[in-house]
N, C-alpha and C. Protein backbone atom coordinates (compact mmCIF):
# COMPACT_ATOMS: atom_id res chain seq x y z
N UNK A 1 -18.59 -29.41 22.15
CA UNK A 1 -17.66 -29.82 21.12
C UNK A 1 -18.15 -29.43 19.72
N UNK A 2 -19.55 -29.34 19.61
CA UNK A 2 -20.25 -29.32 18.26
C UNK A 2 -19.87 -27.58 17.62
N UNK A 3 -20.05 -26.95 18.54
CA UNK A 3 -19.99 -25.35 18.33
C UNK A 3 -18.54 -25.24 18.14
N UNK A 4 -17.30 -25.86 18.42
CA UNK A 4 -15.69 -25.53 18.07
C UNK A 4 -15.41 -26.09 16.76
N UNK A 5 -16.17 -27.08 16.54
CA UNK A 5 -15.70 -27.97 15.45
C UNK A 5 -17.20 -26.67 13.99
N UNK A 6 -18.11 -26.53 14.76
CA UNK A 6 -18.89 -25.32 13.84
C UNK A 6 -17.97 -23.89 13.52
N UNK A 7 -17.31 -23.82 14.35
CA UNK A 7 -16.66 -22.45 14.49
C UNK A 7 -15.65 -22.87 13.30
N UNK A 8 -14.88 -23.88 14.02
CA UNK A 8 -13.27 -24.17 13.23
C UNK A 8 -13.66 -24.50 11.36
N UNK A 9 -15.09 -24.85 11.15
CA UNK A 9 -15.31 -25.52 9.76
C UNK A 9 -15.72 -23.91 8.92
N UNK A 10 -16.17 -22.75 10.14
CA UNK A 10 -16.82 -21.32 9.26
C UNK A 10 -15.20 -20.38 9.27
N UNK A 11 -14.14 -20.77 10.47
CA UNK A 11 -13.06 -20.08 10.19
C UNK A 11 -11.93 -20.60 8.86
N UNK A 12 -12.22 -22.05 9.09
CA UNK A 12 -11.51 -22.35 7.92
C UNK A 12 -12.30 -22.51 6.42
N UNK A 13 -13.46 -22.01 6.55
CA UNK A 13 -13.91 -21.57 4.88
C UNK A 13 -13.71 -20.31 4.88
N UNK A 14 -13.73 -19.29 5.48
CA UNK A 14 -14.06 -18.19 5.21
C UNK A 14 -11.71 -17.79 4.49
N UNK A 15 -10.76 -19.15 5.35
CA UNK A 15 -9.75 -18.33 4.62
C UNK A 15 -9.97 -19.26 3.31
N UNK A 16 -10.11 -20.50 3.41
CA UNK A 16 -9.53 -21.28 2.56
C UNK A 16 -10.63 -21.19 1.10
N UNK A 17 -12.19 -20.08 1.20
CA UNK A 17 -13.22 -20.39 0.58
C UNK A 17 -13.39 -18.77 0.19
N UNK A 18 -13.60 -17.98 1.26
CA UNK A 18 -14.42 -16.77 0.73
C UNK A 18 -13.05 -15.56 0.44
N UNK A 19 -12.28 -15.65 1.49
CA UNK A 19 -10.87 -14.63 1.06
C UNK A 19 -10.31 -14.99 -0.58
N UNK A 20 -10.32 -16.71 -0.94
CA UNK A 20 -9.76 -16.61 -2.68
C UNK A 20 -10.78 -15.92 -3.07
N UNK A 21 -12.24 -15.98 -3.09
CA UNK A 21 -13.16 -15.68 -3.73
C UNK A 21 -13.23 -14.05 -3.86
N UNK A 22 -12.99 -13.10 -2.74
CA UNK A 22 -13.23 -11.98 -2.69
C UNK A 22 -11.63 -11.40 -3.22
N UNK A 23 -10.28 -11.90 -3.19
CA UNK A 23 -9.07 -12.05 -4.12
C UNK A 23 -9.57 -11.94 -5.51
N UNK A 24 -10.35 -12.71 -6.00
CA UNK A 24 -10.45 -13.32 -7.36
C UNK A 24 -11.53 -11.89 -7.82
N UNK A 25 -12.91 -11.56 -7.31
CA UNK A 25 -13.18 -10.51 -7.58
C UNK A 25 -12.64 -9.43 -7.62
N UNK A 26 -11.85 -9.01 -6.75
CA UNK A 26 -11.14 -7.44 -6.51
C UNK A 26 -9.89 -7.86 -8.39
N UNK A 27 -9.10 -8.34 -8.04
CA UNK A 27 -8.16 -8.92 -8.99
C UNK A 27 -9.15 -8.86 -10.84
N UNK A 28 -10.39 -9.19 -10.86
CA UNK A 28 -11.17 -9.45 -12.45
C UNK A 28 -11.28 -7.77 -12.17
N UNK A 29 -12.22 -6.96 -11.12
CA UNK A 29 -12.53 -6.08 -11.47
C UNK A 29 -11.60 -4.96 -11.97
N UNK A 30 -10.45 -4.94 -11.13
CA UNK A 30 -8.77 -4.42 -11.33
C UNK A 30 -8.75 -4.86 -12.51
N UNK A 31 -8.47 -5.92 -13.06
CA UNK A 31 -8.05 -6.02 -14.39
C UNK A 31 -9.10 -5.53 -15.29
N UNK A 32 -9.68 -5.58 -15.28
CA UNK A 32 -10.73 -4.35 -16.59
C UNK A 32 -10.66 -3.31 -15.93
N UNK A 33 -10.64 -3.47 -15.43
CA UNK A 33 -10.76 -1.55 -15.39
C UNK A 33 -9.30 -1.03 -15.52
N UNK A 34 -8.20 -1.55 -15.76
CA UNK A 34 -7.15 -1.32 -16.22
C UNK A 34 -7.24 -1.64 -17.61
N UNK A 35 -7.86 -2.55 -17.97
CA UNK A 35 -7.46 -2.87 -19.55
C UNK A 35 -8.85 -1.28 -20.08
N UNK A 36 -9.72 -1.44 -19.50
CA UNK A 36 -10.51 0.04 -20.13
C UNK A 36 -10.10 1.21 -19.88
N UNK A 37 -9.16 1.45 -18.71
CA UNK A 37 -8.27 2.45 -18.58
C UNK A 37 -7.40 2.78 -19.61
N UNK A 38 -6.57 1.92 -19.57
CA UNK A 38 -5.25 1.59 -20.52
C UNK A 38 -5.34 1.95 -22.24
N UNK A 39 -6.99 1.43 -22.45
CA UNK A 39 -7.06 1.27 -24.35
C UNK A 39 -8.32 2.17 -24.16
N UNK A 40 -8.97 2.72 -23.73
CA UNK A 40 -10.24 3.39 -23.83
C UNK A 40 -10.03 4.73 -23.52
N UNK A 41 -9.38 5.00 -22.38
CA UNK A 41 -8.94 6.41 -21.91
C UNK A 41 -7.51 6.97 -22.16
N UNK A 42 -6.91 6.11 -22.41
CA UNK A 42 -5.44 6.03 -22.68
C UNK A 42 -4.73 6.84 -21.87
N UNK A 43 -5.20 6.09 -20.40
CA UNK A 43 -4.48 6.51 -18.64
C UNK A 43 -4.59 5.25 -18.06
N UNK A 44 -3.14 4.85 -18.13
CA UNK A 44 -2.92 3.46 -17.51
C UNK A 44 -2.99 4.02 -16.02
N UNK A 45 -3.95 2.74 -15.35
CA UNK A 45 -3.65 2.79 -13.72
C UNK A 45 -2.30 2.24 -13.17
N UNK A 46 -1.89 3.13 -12.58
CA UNK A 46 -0.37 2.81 -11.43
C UNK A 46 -0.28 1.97 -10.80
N UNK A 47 -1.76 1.71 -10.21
CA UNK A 47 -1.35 0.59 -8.96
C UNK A 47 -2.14 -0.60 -9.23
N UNK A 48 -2.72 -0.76 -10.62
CA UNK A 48 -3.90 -1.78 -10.80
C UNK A 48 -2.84 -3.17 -10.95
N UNK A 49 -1.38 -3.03 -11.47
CA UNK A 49 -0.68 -4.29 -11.20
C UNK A 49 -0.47 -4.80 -10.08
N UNK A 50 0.05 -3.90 -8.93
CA UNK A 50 0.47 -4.31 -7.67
C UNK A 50 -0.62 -4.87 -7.22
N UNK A 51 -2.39 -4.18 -7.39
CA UNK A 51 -3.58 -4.83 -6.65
C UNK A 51 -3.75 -6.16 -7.35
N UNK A 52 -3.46 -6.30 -8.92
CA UNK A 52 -3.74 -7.76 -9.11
C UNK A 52 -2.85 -9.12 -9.30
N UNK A 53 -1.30 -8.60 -8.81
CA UNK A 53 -0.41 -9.32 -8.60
C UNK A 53 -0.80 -9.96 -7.21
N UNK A 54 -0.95 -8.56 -6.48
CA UNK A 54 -1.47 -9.16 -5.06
C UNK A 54 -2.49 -10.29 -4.47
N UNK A 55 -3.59 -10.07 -5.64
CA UNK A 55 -4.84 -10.56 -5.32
C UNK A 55 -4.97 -11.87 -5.30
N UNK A 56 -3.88 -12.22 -6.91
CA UNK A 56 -3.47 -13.35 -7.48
C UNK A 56 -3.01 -14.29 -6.29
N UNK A 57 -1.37 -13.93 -5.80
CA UNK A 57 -1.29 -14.36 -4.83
C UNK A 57 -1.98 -15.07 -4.00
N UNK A 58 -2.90 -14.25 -2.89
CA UNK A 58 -3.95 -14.41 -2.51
C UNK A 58 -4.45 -15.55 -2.57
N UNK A 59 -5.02 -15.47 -4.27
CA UNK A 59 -6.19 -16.79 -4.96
C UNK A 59 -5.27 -18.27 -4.62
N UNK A 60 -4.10 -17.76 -5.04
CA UNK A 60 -3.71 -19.27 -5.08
C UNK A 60 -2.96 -19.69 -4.45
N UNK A 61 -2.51 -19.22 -3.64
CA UNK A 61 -1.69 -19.32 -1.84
C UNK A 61 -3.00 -20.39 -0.92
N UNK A 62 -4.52 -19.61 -1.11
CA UNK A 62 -5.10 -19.94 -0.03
C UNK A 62 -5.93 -20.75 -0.79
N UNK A 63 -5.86 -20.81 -2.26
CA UNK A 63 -6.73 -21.44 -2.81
C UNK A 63 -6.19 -23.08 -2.73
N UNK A 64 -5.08 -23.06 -2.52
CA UNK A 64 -4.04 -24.46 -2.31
C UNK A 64 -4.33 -25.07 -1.46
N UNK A 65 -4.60 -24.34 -0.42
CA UNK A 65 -5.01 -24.55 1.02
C UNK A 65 -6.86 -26.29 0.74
N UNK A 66 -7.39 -24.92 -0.04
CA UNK A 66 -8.72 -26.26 0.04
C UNK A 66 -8.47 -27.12 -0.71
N UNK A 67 -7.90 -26.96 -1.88
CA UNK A 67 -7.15 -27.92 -3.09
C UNK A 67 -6.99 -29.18 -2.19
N UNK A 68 -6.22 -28.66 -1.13
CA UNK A 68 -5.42 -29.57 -0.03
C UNK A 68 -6.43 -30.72 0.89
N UNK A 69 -7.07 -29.73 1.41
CA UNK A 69 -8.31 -30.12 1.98
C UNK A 69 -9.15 -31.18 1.50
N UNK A 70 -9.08 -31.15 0.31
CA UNK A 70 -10.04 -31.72 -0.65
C UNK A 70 -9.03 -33.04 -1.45
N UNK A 71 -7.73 -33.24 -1.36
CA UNK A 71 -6.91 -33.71 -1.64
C UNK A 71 -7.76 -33.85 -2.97
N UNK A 72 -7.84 -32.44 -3.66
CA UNK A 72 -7.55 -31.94 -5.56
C UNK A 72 -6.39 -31.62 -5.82
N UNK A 73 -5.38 -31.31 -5.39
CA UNK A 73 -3.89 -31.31 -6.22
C UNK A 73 -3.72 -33.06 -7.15
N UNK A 74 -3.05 -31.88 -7.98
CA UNK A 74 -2.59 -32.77 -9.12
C UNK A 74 -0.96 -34.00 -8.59
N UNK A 75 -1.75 -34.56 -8.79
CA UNK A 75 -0.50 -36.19 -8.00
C UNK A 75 -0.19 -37.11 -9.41
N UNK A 76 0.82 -37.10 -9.27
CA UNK A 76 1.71 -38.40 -10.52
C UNK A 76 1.71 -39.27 -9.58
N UNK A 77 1.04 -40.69 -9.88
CA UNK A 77 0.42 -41.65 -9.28
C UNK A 77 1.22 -42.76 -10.29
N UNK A 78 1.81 -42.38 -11.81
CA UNK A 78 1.86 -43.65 -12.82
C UNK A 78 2.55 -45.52 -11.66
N UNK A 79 3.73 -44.85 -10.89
CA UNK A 79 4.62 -45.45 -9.98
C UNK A 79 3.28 -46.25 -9.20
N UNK A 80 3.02 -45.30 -8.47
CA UNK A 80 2.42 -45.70 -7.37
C UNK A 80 0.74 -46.59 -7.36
N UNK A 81 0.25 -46.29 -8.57
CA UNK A 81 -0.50 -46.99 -8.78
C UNK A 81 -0.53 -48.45 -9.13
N UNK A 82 0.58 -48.85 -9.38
CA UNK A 82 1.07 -50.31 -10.25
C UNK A 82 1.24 -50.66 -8.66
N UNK A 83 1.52 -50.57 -7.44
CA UNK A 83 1.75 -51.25 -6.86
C UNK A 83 0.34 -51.80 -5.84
N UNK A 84 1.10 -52.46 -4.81
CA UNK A 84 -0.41 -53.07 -4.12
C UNK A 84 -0.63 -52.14 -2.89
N UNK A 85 -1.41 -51.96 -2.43
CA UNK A 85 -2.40 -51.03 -1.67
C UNK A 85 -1.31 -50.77 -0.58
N UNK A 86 -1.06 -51.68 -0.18
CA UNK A 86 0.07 -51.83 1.28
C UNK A 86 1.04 -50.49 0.78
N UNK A 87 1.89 -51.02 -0.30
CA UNK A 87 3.17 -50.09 -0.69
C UNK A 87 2.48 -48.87 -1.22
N UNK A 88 1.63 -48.56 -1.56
CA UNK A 88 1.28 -47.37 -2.15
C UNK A 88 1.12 -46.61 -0.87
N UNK A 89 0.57 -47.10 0.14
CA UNK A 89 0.21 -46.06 1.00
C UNK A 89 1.59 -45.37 1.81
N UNK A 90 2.28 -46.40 1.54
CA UNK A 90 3.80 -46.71 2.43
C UNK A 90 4.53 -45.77 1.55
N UNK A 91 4.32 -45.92 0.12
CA UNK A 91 5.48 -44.76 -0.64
C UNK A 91 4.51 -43.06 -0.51
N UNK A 92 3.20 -42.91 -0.26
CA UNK A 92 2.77 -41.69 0.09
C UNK A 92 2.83 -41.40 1.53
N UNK A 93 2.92 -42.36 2.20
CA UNK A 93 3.29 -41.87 3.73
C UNK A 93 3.98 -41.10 3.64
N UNK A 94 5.58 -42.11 3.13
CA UNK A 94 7.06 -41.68 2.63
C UNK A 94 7.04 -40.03 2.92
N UNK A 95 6.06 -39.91 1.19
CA UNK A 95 5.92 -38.35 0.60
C UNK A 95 5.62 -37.38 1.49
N UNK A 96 3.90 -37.68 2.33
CA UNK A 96 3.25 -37.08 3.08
C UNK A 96 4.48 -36.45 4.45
N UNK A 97 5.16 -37.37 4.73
CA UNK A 97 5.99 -37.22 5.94
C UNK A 97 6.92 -36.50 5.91
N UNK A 98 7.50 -36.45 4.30
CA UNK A 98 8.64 -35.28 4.00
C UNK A 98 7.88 -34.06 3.57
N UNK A 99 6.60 -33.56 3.17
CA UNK A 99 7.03 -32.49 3.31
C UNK A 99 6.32 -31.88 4.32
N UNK A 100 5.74 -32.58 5.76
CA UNK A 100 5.45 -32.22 6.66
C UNK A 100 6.56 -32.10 7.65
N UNK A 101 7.38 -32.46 7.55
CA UNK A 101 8.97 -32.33 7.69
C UNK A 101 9.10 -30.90 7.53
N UNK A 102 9.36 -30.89 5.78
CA UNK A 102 10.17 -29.50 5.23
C UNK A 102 9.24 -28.45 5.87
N UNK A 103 7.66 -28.30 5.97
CA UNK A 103 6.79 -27.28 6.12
C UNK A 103 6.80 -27.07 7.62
N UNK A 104 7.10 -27.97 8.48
CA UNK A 104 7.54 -27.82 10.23
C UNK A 104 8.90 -27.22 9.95
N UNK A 105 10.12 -27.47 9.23
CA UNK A 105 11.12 -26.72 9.46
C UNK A 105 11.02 -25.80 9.23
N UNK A 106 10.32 -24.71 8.19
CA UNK A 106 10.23 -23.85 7.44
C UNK A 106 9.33 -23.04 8.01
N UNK A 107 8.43 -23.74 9.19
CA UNK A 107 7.34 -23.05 9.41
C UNK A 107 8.03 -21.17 10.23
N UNK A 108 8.89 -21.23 11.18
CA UNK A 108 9.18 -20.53 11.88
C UNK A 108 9.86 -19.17 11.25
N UNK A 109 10.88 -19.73 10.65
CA UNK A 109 11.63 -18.90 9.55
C UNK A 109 10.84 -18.40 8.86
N UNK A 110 9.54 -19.23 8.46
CA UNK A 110 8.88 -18.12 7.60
C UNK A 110 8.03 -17.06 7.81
N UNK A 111 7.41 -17.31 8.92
CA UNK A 111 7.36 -16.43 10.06
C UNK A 111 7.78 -15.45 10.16
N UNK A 112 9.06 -15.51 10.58
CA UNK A 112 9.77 -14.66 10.80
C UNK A 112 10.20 -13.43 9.31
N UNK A 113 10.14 -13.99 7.92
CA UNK A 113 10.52 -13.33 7.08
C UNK A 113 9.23 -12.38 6.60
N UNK A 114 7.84 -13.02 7.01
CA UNK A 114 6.78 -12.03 6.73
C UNK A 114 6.74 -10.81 7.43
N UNK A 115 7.29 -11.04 8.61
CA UNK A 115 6.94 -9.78 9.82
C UNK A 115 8.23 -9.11 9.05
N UNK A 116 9.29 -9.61 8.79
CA UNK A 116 10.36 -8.94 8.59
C UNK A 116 10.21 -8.09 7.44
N UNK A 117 9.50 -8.49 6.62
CA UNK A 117 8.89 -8.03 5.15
C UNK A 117 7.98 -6.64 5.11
N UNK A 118 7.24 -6.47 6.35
CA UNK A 118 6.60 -5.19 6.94
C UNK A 118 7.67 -4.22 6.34
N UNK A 119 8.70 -4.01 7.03
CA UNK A 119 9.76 -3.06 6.94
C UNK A 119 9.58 -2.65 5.19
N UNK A 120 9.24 -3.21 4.21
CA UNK A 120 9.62 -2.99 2.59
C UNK A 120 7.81 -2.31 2.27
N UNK A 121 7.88 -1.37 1.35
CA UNK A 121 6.39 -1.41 0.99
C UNK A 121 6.19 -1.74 -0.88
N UNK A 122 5.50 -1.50 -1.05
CA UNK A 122 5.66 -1.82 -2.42
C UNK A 122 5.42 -0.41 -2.67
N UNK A 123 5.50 -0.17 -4.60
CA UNK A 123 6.44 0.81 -5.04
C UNK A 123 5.09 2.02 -4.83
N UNK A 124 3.86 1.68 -5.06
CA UNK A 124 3.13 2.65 -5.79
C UNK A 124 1.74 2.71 -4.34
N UNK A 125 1.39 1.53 -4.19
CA UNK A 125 0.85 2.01 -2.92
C UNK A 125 0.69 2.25 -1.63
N UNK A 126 1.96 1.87 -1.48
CA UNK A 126 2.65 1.67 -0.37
C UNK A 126 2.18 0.84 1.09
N UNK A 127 2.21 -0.67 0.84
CA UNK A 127 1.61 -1.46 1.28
C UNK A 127 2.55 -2.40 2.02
N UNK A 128 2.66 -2.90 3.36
CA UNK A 128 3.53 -3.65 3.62
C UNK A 128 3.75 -4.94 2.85
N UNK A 129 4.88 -5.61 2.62
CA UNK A 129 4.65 -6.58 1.74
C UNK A 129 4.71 -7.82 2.72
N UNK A 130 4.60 -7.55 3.85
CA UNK A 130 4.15 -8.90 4.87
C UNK A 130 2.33 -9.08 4.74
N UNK A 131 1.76 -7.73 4.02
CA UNK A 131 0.88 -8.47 3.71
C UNK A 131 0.80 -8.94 2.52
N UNK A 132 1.49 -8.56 1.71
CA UNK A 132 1.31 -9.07 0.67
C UNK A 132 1.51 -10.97 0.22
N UNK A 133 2.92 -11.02 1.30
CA UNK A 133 3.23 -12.55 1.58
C UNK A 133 2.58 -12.79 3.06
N UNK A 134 1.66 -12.48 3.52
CA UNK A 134 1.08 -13.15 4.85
C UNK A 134 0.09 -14.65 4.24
N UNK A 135 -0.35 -14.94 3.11
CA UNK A 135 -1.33 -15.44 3.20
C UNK A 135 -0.35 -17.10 3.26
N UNK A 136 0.93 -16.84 3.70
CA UNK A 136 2.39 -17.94 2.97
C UNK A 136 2.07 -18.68 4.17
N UNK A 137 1.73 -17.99 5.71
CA UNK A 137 1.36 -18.82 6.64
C UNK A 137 0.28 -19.58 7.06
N UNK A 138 -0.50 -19.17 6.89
CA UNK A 138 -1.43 -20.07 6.72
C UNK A 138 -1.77 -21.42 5.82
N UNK A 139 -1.13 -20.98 4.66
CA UNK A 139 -0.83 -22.39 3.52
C UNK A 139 -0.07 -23.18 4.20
N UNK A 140 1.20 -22.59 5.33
CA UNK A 140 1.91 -23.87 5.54
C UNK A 140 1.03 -24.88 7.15
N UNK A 141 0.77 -23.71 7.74
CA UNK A 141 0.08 -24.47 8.92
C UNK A 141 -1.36 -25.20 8.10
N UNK A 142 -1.97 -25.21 7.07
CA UNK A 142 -2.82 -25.52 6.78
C UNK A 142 -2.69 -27.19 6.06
N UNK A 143 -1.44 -26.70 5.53
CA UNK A 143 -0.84 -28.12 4.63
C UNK A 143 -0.66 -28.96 5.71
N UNK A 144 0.82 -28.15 6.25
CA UNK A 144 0.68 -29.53 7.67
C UNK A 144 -0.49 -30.44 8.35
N UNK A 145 -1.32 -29.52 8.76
CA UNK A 145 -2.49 -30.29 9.10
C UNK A 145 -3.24 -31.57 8.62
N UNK A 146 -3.46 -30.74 7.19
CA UNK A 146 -4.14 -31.89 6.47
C UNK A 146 -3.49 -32.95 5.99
N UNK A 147 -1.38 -32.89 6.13
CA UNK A 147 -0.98 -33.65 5.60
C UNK A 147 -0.55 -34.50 6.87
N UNK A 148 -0.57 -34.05 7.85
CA UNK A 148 -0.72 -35.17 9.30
C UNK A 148 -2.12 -35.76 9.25
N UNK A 149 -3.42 -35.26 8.95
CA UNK A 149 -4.54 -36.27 8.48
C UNK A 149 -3.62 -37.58 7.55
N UNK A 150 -3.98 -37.29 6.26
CA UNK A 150 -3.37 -37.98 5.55
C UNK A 150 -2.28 -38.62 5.30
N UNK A 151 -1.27 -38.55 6.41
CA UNK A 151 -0.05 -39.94 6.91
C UNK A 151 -1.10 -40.53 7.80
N UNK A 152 -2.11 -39.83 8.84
CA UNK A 152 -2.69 -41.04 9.68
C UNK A 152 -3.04 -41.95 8.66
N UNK A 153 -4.09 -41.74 7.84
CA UNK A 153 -4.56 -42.80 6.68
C UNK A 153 -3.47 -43.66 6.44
N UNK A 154 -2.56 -43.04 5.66
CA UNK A 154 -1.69 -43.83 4.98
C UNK A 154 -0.65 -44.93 6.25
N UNK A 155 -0.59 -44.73 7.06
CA UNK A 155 -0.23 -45.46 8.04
C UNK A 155 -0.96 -46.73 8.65
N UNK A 156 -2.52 -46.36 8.95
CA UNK A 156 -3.45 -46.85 8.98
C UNK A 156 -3.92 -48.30 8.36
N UNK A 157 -3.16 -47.94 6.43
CA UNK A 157 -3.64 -48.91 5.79
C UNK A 157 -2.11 -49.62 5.04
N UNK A 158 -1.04 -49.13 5.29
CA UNK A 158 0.23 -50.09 4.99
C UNK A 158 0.36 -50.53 6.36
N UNK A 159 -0.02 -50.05 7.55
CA UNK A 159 -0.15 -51.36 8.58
C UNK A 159 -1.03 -52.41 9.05
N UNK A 160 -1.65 -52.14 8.14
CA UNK A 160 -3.13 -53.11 8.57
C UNK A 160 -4.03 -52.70 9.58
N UNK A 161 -3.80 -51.74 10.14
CA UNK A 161 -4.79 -51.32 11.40
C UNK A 161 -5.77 -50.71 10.76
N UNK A 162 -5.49 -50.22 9.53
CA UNK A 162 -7.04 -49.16 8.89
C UNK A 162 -8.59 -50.83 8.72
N UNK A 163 -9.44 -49.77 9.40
CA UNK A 163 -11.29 -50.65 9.28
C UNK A 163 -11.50 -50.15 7.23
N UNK A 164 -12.22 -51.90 7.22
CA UNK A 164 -12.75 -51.83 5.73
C UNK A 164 -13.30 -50.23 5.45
N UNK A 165 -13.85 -48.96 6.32
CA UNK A 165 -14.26 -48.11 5.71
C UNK A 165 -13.22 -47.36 5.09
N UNK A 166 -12.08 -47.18 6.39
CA UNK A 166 -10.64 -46.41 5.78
C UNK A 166 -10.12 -46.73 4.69
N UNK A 167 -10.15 -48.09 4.48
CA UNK A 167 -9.63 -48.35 3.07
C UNK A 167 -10.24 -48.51 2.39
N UNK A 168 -11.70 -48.63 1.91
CA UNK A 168 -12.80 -48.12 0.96
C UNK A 168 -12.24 -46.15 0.30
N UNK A 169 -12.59 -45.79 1.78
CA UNK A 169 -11.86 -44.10 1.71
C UNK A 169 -10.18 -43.77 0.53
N UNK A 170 -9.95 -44.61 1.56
CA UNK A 170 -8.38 -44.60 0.84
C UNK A 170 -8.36 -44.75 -0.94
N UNK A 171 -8.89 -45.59 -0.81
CA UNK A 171 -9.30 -45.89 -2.59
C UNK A 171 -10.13 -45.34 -3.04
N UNK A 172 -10.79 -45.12 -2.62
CA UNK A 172 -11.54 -43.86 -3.13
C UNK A 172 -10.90 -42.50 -3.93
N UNK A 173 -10.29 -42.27 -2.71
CA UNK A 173 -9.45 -40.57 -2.80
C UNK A 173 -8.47 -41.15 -3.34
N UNK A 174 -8.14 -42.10 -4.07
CA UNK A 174 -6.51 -41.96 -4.82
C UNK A 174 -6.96 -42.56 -6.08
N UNK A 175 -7.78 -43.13 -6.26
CA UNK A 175 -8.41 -44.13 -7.94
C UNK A 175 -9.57 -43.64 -8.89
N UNK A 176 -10.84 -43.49 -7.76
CA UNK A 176 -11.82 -43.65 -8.31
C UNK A 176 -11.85 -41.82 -8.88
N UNK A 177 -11.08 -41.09 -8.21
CA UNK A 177 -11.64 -39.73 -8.79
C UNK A 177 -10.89 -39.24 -10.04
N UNK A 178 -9.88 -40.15 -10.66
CA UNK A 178 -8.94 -39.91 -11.64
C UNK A 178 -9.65 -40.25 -12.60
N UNK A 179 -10.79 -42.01 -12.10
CA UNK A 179 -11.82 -42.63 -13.12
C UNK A 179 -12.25 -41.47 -13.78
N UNK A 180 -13.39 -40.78 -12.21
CA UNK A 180 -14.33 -40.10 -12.89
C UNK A 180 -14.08 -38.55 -13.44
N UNK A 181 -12.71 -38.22 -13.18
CA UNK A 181 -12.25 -37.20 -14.06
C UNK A 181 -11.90 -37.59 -16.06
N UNK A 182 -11.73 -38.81 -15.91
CA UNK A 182 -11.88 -39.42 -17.05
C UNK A 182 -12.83 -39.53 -18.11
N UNK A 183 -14.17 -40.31 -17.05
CA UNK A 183 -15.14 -40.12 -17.29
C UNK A 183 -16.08 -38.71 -18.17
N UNK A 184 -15.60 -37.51 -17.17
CA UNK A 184 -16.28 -36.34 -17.34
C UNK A 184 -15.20 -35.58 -18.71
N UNK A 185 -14.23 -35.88 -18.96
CA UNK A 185 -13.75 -35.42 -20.42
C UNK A 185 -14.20 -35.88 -21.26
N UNK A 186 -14.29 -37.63 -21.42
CA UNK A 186 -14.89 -38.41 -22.09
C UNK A 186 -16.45 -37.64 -22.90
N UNK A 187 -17.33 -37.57 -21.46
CA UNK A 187 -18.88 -37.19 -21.30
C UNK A 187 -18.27 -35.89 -22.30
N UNK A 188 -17.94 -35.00 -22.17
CA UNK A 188 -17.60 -33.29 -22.50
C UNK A 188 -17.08 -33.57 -24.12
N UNK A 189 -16.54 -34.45 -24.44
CA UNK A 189 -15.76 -34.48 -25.85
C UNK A 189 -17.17 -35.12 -26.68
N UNK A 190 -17.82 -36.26 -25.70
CA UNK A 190 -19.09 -36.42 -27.03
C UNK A 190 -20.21 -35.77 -26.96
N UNK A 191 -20.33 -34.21 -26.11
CA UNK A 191 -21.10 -33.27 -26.16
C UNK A 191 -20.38 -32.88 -27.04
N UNK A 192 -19.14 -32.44 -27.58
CA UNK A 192 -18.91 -31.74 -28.73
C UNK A 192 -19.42 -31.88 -30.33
């Protein structure tokens, strides 16, 4: 069991960790060397947009993915925080459940529109643009996942079945990291 769960933690960094990362390089180096192309040699590159439109993509398609993982997306909490632990988890279940909903309906169709997308290339290097939108599937099977984790939680603890650690956890990941994002502007403004 130890070696699937080793495998599954090096396959899912390498999309959700090293593909943004090697995106994000190809994409900086493309962009200078277009902007030194462009004002230094005065020979704009042809295809340095399509490579860093692409790359972009890429970064933040799969970069969403660990965002996710890591439950770092940005959440409007003002609502949900005023209430008591029970209903909060009960109105993010709510959330969690719809758009694991929309991303199961959507999953297939979308599917289907990447392969279908092969057929188109883009203008200058002629690249299928199913790869260009391939990285769309994995964000959604990836979301789902982590967002069926996170209704278990939230289920867990508006029914009372979650153990004092789950809901230590729970509060944790929805309070204390907003604190200490607080905290660390705070810290950063009286370094100024």
């Amino acid at each position: 069991m130890k070696p699937l769960i080793r495998t599954r933690d090096i396959l899912r960094d390498i999309v959700e960790v090293c593909i943004p990362i090697v995106s994000f390089c190809i994409m900086f180096i493309v962009f200078v060397a277009q902007i030194f192309s462009r004002y230094v040699l005065r020979a704009p590159l042809a295809w340095a947009y399509e490579v860093t439109v692409s790359c972009y993509l890429w970064l933040v398609v799969l970069g969403a993915c660990l965002a996710q993982r890591e439950r770092a997306h940005v959440v409007f909490t003002l609502i949900t925080d005023k209430l008591p632990l029970r209903w909060e988890a009960f109105c993010t279940f709510l959330g969690n459940l719809l758009i694991v909903v929309a991303f199961t309906w959507s999953f297939l169709p979308s599917v289907d529109f990447v392969v279908f997308m092969g057929r188109q290339k883009t203008s200058v290097l002629k690249i299928g643009l199913n790869i260009v939108y391939a990285p769309y599937i994995p964000f959604l099977a990836f979301t789902i996942l982590y967002m069926l984790r996170d209704i278990v939680l939230d289920f867990k603890v508006f029914t009372g079945l979650a153990t004092p650690e789950e809901i230590q956890t729970y509060r944790h990941e929805n309070r204390n990291e907003v604190e200490q994002a607080l905290e660390n502007v705070e810290e950063g403004v009286k370094m100024l």
